[in-house]
Protein backbone atom coordinates (compact mmCIF):
# COMPACT_ATOMS: atom_id res chain seq x y z
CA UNK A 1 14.60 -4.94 -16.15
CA UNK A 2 14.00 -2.80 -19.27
CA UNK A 3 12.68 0.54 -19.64
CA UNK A 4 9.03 1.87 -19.04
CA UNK A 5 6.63 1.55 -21.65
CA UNK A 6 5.20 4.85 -22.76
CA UNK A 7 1.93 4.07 -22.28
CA UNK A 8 2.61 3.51 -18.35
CA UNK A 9 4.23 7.01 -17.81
CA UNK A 10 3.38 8.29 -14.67
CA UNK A 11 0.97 10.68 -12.77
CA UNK A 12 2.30 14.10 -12.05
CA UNK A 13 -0.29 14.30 -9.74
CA UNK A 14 0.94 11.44 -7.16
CA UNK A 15 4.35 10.96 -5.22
CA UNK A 16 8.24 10.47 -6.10
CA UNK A 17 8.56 7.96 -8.44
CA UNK A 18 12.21 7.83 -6.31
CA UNK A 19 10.03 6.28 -3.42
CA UNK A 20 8.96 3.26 -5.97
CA UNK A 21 11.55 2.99 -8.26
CA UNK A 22 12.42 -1.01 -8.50
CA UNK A 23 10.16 -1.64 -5.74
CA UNK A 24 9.11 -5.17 -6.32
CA UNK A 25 5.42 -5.31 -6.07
CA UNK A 26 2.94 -7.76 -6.33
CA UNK A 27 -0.83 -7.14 -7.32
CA UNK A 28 -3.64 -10.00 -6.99
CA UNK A 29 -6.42 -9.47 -8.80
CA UNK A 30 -4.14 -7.64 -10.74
CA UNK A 31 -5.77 -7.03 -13.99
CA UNK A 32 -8.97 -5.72 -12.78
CA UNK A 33 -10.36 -2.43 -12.41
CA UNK A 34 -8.74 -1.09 -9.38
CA UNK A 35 -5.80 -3.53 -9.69
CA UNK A 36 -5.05 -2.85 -13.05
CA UNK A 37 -5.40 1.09 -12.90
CA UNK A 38 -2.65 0.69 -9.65
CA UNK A 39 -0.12 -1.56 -11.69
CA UNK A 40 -0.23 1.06 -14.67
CA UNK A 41 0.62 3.73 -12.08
CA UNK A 42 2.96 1.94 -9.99
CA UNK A 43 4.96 0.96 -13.75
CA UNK A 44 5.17 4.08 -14.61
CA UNK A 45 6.63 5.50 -11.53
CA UNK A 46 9.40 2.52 -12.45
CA UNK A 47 8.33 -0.04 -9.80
CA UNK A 48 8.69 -3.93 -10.63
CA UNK A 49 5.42 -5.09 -10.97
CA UNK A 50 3.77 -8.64 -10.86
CA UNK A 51 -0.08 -9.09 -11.20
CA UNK A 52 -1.96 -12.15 -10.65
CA UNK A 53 -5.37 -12.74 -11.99
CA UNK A 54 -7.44 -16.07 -12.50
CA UNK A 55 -9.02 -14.48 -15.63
CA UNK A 56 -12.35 -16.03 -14.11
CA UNK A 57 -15.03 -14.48 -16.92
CA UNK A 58 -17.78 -13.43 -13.96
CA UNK A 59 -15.10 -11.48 -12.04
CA UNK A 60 -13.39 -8.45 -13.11
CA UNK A 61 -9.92 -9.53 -14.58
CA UNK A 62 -9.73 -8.31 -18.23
CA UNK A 63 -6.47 -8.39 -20.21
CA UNK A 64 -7.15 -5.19 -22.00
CA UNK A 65 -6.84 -3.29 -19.01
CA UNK A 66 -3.36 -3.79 -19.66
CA UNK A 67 -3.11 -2.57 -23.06
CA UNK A 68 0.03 -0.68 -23.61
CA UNK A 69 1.62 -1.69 -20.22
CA UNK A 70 4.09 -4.01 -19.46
CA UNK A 71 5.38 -6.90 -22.52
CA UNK A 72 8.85 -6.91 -23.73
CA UNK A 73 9.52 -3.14 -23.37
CA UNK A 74 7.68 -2.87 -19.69
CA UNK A 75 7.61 -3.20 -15.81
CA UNK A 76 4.75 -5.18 -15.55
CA UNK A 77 4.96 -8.98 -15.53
CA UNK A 78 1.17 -10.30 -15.63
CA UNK A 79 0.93 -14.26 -14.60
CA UNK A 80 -2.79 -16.21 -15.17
CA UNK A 81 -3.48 -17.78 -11.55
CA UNK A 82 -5.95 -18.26 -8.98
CA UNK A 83 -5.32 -17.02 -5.17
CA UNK A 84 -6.99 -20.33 -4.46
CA UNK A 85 -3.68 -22.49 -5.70
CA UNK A 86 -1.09 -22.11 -2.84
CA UNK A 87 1.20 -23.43 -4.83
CA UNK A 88 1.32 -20.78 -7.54
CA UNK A 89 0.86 -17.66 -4.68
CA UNK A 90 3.68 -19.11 -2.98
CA UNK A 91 6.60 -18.91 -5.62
CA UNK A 92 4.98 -15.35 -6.97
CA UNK A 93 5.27 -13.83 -3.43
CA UNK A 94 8.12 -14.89 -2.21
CA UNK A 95 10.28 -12.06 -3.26
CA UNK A 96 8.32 -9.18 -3.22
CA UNK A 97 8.17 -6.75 -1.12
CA UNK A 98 4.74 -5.05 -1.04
CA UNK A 99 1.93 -6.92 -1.98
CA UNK A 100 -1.40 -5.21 -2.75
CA UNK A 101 -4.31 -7.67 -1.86
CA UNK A 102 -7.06 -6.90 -4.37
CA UNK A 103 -8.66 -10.32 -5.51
CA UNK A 104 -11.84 -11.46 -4.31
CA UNK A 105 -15.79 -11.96 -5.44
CA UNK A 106 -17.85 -8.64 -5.68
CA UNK A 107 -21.03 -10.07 -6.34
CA UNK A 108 -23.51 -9.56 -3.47
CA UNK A 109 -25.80 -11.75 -5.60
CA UNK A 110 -23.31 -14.38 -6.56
CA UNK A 111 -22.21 -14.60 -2.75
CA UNK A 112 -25.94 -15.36 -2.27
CA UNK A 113 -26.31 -18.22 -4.58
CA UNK A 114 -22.71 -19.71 -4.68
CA UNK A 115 -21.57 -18.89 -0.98
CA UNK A 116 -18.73 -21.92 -0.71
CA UNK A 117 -16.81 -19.75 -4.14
CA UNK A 118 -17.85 -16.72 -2.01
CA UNK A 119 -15.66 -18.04 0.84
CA UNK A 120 -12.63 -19.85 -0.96
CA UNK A 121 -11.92 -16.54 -2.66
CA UNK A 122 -12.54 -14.46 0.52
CA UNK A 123 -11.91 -16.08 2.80
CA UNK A 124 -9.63 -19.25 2.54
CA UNK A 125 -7.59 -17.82 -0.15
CA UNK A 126 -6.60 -14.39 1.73
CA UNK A 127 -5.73 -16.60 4.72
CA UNK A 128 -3.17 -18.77 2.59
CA UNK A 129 -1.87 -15.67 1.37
CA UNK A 130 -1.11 -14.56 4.54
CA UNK A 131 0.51 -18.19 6.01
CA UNK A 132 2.52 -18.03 3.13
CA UNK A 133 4.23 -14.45 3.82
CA UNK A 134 4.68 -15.63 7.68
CA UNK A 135 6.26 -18.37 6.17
CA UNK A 136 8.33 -17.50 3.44
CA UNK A 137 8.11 -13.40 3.59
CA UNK A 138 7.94 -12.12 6.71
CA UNK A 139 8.98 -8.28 5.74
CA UNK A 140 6.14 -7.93 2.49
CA UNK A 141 4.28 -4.97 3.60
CA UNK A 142 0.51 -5.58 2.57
CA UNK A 143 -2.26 -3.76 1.96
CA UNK A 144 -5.73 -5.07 1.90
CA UNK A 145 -8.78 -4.22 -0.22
CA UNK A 146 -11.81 -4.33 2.15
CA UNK A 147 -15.51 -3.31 1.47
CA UNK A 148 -18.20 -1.07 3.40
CA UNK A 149 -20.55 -3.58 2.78
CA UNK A 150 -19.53 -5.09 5.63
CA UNK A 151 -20.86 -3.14 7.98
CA UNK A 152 -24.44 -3.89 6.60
CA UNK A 153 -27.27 -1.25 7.27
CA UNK A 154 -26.10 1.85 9.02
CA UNK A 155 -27.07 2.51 12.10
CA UNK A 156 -25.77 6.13 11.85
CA UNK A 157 -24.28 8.03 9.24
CA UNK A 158 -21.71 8.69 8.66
CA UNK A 159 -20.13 5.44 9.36
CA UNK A 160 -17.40 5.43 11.29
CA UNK A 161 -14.76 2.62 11.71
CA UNK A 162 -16.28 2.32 15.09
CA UNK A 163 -19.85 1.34 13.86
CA UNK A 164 -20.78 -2.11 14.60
CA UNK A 165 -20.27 -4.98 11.44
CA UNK A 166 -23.13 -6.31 10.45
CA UNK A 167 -23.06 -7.13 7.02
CA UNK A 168 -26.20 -8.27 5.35
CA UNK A 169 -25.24 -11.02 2.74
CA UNK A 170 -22.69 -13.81 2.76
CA UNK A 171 -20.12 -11.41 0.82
CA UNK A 172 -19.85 -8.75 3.60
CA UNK A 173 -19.40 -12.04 6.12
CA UNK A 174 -16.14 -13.07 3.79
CA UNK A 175 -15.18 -9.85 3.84
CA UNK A 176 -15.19 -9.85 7.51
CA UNK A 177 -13.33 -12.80 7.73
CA UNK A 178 -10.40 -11.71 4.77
CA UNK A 179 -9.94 -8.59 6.63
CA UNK A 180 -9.66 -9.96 10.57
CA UNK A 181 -7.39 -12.23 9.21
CA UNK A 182 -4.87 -9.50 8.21
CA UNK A 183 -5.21 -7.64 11.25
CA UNK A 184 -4.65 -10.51 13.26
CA UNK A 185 -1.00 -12.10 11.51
CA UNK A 186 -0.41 -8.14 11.78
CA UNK A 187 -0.74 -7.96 15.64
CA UNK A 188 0.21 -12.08 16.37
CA UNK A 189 3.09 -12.23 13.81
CA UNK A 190 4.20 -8.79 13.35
CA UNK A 191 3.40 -8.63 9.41
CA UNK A 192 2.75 -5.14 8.27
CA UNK A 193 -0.50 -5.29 6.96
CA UNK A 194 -3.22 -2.71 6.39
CA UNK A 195 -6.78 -2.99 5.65
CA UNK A 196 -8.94 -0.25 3.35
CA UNK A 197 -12.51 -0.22 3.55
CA UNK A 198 -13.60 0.81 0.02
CA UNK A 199 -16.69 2.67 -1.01
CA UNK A 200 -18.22 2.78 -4.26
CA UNK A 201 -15.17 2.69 -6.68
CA UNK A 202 -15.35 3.99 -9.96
CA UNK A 203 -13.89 4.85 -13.01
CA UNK A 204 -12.40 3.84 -16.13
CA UNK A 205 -11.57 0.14 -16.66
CA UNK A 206 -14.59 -1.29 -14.19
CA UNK A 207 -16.91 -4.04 -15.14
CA UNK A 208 -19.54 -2.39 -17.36
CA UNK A 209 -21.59 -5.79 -18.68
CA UNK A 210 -23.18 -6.26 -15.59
CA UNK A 211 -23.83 -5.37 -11.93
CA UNK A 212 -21.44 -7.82 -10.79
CA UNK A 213 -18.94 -5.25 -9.55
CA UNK A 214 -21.48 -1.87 -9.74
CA UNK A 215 -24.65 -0.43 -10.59
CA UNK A 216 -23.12 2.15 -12.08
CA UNK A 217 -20.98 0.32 -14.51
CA UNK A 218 -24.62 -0.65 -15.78
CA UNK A 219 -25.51 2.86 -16.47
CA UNK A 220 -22.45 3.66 -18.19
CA UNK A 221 -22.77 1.14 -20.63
CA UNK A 222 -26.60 2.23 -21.20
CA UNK A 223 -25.66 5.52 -21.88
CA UNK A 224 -22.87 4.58 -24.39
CA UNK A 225 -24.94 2.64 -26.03
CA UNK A 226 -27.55 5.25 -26.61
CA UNK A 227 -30.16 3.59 -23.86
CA UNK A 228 -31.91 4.77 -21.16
CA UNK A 229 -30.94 3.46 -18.00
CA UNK A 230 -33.07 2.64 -14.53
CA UNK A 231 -32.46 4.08 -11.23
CA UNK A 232 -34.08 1.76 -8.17
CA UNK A 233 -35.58 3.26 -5.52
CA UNK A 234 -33.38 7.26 -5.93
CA UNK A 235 -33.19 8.32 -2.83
CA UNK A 236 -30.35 6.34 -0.90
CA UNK A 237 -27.57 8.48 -0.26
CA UNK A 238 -24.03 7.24 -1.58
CA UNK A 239 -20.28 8.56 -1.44
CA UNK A 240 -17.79 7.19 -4.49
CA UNK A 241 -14.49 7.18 -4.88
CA UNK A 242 -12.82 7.62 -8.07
CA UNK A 243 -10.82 5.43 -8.82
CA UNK A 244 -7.26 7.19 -9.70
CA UNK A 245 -8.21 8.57 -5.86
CA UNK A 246 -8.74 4.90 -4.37
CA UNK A 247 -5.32 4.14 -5.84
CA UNK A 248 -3.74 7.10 -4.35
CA UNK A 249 -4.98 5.91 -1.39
CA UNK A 250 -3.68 2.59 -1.64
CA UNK A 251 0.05 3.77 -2.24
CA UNK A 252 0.02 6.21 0.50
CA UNK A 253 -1.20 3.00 2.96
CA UNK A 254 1.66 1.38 1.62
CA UNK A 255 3.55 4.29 2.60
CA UNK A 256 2.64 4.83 5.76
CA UNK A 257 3.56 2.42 8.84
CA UNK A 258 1.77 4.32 11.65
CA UNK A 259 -1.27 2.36 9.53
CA UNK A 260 0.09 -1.06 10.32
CA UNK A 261 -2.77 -3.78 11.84
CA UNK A 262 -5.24 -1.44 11.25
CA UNK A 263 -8.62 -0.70 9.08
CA UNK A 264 -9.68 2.50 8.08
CA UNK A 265 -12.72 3.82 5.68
CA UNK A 266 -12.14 5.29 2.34
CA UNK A 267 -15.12 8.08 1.26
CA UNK A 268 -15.65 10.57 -1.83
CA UNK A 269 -15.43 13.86 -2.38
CA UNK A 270 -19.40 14.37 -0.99
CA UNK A 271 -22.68 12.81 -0.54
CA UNK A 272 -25.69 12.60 -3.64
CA UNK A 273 -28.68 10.73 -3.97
CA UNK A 274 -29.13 7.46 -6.20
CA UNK A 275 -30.94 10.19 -8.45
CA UNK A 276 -28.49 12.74 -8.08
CA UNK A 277 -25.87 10.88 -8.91
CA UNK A 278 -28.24 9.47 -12.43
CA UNK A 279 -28.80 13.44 -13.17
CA UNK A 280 -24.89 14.25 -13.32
CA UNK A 281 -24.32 11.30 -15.58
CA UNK A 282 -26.91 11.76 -18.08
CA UNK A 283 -26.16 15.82 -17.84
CA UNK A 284 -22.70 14.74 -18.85
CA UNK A 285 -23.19 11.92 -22.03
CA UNK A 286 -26.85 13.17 -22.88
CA UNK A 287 -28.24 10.05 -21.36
CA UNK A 288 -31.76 9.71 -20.36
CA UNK A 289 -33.18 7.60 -16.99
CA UNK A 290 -36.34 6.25 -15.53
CA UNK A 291 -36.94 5.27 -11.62
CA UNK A 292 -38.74 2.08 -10.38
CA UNK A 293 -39.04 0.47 -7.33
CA UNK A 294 -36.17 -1.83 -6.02
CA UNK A 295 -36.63 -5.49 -7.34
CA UNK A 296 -37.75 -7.57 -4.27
CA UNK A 297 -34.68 -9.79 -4.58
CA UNK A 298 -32.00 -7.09 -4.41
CA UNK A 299 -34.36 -5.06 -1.85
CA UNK A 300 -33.10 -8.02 1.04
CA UNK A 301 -30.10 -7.40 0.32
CA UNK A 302 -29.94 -3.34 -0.03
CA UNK A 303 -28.30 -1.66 2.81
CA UNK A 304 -29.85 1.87 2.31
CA UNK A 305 -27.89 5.15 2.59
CA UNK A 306 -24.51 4.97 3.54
CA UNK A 307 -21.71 7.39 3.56
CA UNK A 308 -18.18 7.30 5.28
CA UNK A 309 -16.00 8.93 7.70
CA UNK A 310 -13.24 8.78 6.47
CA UNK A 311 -11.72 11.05 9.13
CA UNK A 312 -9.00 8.92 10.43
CA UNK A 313 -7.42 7.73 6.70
CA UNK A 314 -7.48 11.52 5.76
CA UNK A 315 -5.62 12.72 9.04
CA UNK A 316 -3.19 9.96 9.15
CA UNK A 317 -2.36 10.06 5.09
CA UNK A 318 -3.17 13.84 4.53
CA UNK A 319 -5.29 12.11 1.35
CA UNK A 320 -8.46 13.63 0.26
CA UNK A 321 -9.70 13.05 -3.44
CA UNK A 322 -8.98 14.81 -6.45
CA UNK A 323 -11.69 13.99 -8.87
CA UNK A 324 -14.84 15.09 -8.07
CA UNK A 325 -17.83 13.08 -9.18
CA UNK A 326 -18.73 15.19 -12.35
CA UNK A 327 -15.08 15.01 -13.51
CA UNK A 328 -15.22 11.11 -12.46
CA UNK A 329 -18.07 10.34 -14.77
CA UNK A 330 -17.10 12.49 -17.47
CA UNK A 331 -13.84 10.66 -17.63
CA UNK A 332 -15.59 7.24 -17.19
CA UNK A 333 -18.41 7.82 -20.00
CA UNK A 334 -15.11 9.22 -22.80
CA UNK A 335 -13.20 6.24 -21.40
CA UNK A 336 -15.87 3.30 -22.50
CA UNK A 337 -16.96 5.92 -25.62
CA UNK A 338 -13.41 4.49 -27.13
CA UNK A 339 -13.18 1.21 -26.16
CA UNK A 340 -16.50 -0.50 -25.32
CA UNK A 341 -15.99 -3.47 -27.09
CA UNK A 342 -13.79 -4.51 -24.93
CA UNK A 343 -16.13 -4.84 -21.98
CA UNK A 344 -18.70 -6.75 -23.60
């Protein structure tokens, strides 16, 4: 393998690159937000990286989130596929040794009006991934990117992992499914699998042309572009994670064994308000933002407030984030500042 690429050098902030050095790791959904931000990390702390992505234009994949990592002088091999071909996800996992499960559909909407896709993706493809490591790759450790939305409406806050799933659109049902499958070939087969619940994730690198992956990636790219942006509703209360922090939290589940079979929530570094959270980001790009009530269609499928516990991931990790949400946005806003046009 040849030497790291500048451009992927590591974080001083997180771990012993001795820990991941020629690891051989595999990434789907790979060249998305979250996917892509963990492969530039894990390259530059030397491991041997493979990422997956279909490249499907409504989901998140986008090739310049690997500008400057990986090619001829890198640790990051990036192959074009869809989770949904066994065929492909069979000869890409069959040698590595910790596979980061990050592909899937985002869109509550989409999941409304296309809920078959919904399910191949989150569903059907996470359980072939799965038959194909009891079959061929028994000893891949896996981590699994999971969503709070499946626990629907909260019926206290914060939610805990012991709050009841009730998820209130066909994604958070998916979801459901993707995850239970992992937890089950981890207690049936003995595969060392663990399952993240993610919050709002954010940062540089996220889908910004639409609300497909989050609201706020709509509001960033108003306030780049010098528009006013809306806030529906204001006053649900949200916790988000930054995204450098999500991937942190990733690695150390990869890390950590006593985590094996199963799911824990991932939180922020506090609770805002909808409005709140509009204030800090037009304090910090001189943005400007009006309120309206929640469109009808997107009110059936609102959960309300929700924040984490996050209690048992922090005690059993010792992780806590770094960024805090004024930092976060700061970064996010100079991030798409430079290179908008690539998330158009």
């Amino acid at each position: 393998m040849n030497d790291i690429s500048p451009a992927c050098s590591p974080s001083a902030a997180f771990d012993d690159p001795t820990r991941w050095r020629d690891r051989r790791v595999l990434i789907t959904g790979g060249m998305g937000f979250i996917g892509s931000t963990l492969a530039r990390r894990l390259a530059g702390l030397g491991a041997d990286v493979v990422v997956v992505d279909s490249l499907v234009p409504d989901y998140g994949g986008n090739p310049f989130n690997m500008d400057g990592c990986g090619g001829p002088g890198g640790r990051v091999q990036v192959n074009i596929s869809d989770i949904r071909d066994p065929h492909s996800l069979r000869w890409l996992a069959r040698d590595r040794e910790m596979i980061f499960n990050l592909a899937g559909q985002t869109s509550h909407m989409d999941s409304m009006t296309d809920p078959f896709t919904d399910l191949a993706i989150n569903g059907t493809a996470q359980l072939s991934l799965l038959e194909i490591c009891r079959q061929h790759n028994q000893g891949a450790r896996i981590v699994f990117a999971s969503t709070r939305q499946i626990y629907g409406r909260p019926r206290y806050l914060p939610v805990d992992e012991k709050h009841p799933l009730d998820p209130v659109d066909v994604n958070g049902i998916n979801k459901i499914a993707g995850e239970s499958y992992h937890l089950l070939y981890s207690k049936v087969y003995g595969l060392p699998t663990a399952v993240l619940r993610l919050t709002n994730t954010y940062g540089p690198r996220m889908r910004i042309k639409d609300a497909r992956q989050t609201f706020l990636g709509v509001w960033v790219r108003a306030v780049v572009e010098g528009r006013p942006f809306e806030v529906w509703g204001g006053d649900q209360l949200r916790d988000y994670t930054y995204v450098d922090d999500a991937v942190d939290a990733m690695m150390l589940a990869m890390l950590t064994p006593e985590l094996e079979g199963k799911a824990f929530n991932l939180g922020g570094d506090r609770v805002v308000s909808l409005r709140e959270t509009a204030e800090i980001l037009a304090r910090h790009s001189d943005g400007t933002f009006s309120t309206r009530e929640f469109p009808s269609d997107r009110k059936r499928i609102d959960i309300g407030d929700y924040y984490a516990d996050d209690t048992a991931f922090r005690t059993a990790t010792g992780w806590s984030p770094r960024v805090s949400l004024e930092e976060g946005l700061r970064r996010t806003v100079d991030y798409y500042r430079q290179h908008l046009a690539h998330y158009l």
